[in-house]
Protein backbone atom coordinates (compact mmCIF):
# COMPACT_ATOMS: atom_id res chain seq x y z
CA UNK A 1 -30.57 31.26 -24.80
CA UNK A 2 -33.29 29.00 -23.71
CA UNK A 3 -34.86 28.62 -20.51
CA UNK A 4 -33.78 25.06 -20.97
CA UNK A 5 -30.57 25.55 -21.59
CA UNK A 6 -29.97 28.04 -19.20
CA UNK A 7 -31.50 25.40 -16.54
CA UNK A 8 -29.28 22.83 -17.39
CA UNK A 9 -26.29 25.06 -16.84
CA UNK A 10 -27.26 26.48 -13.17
CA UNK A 11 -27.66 22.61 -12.83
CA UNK A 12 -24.47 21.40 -14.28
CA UNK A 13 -22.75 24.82 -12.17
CA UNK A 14 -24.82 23.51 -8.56
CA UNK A 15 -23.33 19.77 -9.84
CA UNK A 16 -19.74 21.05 -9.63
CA UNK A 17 -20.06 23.59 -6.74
CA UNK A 18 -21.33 19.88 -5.15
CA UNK A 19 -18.49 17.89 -6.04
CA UNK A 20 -15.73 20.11 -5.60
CA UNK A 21 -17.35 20.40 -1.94
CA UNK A 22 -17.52 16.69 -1.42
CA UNK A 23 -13.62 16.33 -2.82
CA UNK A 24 -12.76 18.47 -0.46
CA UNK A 25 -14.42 16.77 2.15
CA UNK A 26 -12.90 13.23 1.10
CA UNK A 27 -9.57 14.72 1.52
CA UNK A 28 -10.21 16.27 4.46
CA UNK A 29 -11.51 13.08 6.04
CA UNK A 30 -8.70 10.77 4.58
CA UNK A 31 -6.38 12.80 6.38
CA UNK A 32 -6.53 10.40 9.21
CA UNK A 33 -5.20 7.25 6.90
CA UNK A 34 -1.57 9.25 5.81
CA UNK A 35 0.37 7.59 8.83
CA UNK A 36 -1.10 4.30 7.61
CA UNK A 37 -0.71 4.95 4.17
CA UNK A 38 3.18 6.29 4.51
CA UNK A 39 3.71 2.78 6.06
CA UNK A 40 2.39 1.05 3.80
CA UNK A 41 4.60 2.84 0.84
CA UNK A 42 8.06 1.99 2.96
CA UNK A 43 6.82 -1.67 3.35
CA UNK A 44 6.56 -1.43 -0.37
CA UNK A 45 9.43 0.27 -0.70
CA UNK A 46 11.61 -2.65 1.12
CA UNK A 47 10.67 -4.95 -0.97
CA UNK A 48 11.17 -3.18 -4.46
CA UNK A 49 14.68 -3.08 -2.74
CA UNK A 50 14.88 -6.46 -1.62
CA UNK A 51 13.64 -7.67 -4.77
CA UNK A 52 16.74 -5.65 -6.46
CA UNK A 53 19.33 -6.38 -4.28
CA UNK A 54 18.19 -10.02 -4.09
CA UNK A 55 22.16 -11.67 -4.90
CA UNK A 56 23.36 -9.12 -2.11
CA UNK A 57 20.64 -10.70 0.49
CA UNK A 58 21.55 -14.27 -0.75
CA UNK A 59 24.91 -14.01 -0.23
CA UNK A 60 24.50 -12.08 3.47
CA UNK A 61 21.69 -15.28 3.78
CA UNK A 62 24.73 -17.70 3.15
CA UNK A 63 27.28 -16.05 5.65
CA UNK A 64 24.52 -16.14 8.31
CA UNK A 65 23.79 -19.61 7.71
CA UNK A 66 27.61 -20.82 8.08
CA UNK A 67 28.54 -18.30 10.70
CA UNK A 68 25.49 -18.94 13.33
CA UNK A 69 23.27 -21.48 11.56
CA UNK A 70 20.84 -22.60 14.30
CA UNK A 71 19.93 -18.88 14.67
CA UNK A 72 19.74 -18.63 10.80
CA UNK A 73 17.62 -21.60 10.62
CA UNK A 74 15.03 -20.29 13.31
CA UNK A 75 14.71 -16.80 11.81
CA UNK A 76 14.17 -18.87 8.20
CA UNK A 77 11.36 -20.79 9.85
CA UNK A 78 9.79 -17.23 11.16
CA UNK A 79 9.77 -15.99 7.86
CA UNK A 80 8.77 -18.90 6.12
CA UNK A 81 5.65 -18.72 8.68
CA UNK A 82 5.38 -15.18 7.90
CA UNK A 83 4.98 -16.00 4.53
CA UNK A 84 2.75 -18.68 4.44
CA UNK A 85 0.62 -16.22 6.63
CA UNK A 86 0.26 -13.27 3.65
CA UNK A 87 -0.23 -16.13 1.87
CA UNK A 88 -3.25 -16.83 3.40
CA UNK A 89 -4.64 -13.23 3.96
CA UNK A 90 -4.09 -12.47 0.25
CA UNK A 91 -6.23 -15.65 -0.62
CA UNK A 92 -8.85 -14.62 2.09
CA UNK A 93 -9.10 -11.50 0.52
CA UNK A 94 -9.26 -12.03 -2.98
């Protein structure tokens, strides 16, 4: 082989050696985001459910509203507060 080659190897070995180092690293520091990060997946994983079970909620929305409607009616105005809110942070951040 060529001395030319046979630099570019040891280079393209010390390259790897290098990343694999700083992977491990990455992971080591993003340890400290799993609690965040698990949250984050069962926020997500609420809604996929509450986007499935949508004619269950609607119906249990109903009942609410015609068993105890003025406390139906002041948790709808929370949410629709809290929605107008992510609203407004997703537009902020995009």
């Amino acid at each position: 082989m060529s001395p030319e080659l046979v630099e570019l190897a040891l280079r393209k070995q010390r390259l790897q050696i290098r990343s694999a180092e700083q992977r491990d690293a990455l992971v080591y520091h993003a340890q400290a985001f799993t609690p965040l990060l698990h949250g984050i997946d069962r926020v997500s994983d609420g809604v996929r459910w509450a986007r499935d079970n949508a004619p269950v909620l609607s119906g249990l929305g109903v009942f609410l509203l015609v068993v105890r409607p003025r406390a139906t009616l002041r948790w709808a105005r929370r949410a629709w507060v809290g929605w107008q809110l992510v609203r407004r942070v997703r537009a902020l951040i995009s």
